[in-house]
C-alpha atoms as a PDB file:
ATOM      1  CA  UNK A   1     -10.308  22.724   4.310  1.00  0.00           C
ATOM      2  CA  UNK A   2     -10.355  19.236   3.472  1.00  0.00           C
ATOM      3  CA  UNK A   3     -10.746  16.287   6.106  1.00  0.00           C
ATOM      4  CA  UNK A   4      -9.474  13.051   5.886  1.00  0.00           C
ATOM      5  CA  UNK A   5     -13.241  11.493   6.110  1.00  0.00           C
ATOM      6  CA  UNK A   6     -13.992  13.742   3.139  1.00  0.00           C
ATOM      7  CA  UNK A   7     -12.131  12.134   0.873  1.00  0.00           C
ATOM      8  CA  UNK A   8     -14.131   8.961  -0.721  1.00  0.00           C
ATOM      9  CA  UNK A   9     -13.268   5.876  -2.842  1.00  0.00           C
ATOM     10  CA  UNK A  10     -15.012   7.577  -5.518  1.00  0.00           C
ATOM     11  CA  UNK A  11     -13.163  10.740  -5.093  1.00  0.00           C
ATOM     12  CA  UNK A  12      -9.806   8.454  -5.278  1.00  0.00           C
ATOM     13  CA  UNK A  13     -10.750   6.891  -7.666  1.00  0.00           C
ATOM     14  CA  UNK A  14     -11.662   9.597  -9.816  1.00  0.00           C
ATOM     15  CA  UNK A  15      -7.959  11.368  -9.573  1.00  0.00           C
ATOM     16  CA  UNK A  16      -6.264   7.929 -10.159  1.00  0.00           C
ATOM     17  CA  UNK A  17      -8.489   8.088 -13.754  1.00  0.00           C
ATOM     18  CA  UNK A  18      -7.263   4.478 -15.885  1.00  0.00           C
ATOM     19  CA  UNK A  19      -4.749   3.541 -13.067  1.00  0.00           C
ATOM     20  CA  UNK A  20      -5.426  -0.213 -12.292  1.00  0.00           C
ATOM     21  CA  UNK A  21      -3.214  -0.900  -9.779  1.00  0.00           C
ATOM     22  CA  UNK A  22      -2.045   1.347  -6.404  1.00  0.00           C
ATOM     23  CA  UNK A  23       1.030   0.112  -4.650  1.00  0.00           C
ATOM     24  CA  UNK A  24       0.909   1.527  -1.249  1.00  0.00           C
ATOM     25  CA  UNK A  25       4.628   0.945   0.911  1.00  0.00           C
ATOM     26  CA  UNK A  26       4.267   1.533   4.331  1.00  0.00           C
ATOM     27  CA  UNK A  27       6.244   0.680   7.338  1.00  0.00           C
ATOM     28  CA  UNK A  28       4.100  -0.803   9.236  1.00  0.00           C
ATOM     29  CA  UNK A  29       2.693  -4.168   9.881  1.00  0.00           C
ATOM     30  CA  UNK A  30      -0.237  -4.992   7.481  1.00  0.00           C
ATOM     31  CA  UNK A  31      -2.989  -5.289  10.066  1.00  0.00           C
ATOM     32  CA  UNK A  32      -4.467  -1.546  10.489  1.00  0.00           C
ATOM     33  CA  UNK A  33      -2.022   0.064   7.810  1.00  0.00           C
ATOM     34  CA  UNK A  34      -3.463   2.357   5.258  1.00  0.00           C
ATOM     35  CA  UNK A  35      -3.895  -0.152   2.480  1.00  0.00           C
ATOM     36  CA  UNK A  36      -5.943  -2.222   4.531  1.00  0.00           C
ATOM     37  CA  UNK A  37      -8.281   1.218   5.061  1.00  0.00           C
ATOM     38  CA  UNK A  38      -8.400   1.839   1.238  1.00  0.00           C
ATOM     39  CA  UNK A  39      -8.869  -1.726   0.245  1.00  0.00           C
ATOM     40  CA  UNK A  40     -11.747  -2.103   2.997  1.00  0.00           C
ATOM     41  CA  UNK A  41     -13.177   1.655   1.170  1.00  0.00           C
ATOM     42  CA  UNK A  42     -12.702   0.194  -2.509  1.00  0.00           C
ATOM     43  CA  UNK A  43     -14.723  -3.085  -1.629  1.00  0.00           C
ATOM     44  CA  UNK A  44     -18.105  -1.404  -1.319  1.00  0.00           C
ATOM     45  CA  UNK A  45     -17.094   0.818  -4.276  1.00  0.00           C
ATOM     46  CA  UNK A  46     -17.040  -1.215  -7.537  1.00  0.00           C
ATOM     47  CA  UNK A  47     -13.936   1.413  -8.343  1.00  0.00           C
ATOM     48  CA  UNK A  48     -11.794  -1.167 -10.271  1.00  0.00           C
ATOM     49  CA  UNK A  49      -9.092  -0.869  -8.611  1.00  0.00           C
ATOM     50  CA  UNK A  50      -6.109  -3.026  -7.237  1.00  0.00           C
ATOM     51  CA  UNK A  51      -4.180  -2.345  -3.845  1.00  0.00           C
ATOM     52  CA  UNK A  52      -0.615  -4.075  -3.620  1.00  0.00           C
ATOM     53  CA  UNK A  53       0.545  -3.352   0.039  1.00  0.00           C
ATOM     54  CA  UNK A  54       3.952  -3.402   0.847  1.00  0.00           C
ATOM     55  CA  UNK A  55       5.134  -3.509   4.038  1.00  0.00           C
ATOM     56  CA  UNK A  56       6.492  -5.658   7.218  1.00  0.00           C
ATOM     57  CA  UNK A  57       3.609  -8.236   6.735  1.00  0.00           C
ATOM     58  CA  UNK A  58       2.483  -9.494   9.821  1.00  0.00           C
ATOM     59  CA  UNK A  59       5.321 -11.412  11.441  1.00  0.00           C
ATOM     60  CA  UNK A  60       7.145 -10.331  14.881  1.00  0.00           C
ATOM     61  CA  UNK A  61       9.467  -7.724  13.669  1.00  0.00           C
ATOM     62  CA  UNK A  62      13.245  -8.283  15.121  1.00  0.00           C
ATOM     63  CA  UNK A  63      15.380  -5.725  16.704  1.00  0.00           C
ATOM     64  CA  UNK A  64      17.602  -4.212  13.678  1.00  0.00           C
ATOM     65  CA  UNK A  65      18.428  -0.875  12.117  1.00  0.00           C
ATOM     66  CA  UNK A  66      16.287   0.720   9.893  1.00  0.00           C
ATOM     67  CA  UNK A  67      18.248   0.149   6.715  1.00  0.00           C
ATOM     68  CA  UNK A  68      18.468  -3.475   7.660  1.00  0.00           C
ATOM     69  CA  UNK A  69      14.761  -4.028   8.542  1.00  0.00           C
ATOM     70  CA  UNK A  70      14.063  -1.800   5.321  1.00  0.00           C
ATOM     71  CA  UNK A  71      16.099  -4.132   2.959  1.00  0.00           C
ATOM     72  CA  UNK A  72      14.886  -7.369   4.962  1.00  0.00           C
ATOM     73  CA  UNK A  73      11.415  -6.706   4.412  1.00  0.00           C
ATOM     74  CA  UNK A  74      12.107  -5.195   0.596  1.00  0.00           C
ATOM     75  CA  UNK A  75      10.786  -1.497   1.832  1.00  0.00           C
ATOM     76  CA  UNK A  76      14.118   0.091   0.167  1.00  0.00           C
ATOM     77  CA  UNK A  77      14.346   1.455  -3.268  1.00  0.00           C
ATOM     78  CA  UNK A  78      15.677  -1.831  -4.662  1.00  0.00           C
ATOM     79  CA  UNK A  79      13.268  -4.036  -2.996  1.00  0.00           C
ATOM     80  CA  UNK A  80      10.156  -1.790  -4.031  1.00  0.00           C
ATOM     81  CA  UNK A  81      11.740  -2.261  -7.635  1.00  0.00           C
ATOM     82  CA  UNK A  82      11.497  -5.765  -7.552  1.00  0.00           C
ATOM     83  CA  UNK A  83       8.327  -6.387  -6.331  1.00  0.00           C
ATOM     84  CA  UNK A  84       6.498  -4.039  -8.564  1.00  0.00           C
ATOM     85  CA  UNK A  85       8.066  -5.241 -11.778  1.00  0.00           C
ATOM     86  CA  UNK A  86       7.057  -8.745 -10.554  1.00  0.00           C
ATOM     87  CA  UNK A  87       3.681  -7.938 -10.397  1.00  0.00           C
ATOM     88  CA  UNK A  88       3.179  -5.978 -13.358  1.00  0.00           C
ATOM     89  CA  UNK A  89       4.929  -8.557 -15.721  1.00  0.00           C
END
């Protein structure tokens, strides 16, 4: 069975082949999220690889729904959209 501390930057890497850029979205602030982990992992493997976090950044987040918080901080479908094609073009 495989652990979560098994699986290296290089063994990422290796599955993601040519892709350049990982977009992780995560609902979370950015301090401590996953991207932060994998970007810290990638920077002492020279892997080649970009990671585009998006999530609630890290401003107080303000009492709201879920759909509301999700299209405030572009975390739902159409938001994710945007941003992505932003950054590729």
């Amino acid at each position: 069975m495989t652990k979560i501390t098994d699986i290296t930057p290089e063994k990422i890497a290796d599955l993601l082949g040519d892709i350049e850029k990982i977009y992780i979205v995560e609902e979370c602030v950015t301090g401590g999220c996953l991207a932060s982990k994998i970007a810290l992992d990638f920077s002492t493997y020279d892997s080649g690889k970009k990671i585009i976090a998006i999530n609630l950044g890290n401003e107080i987040i303000p009492s709201a729904s879920v759909g509301e918080l999700m299209k405030r901080y572009s975390l739902d479908a159409e938001g994710i959209v945007y941003y992505i094609t932003k950054t590729i073009l």
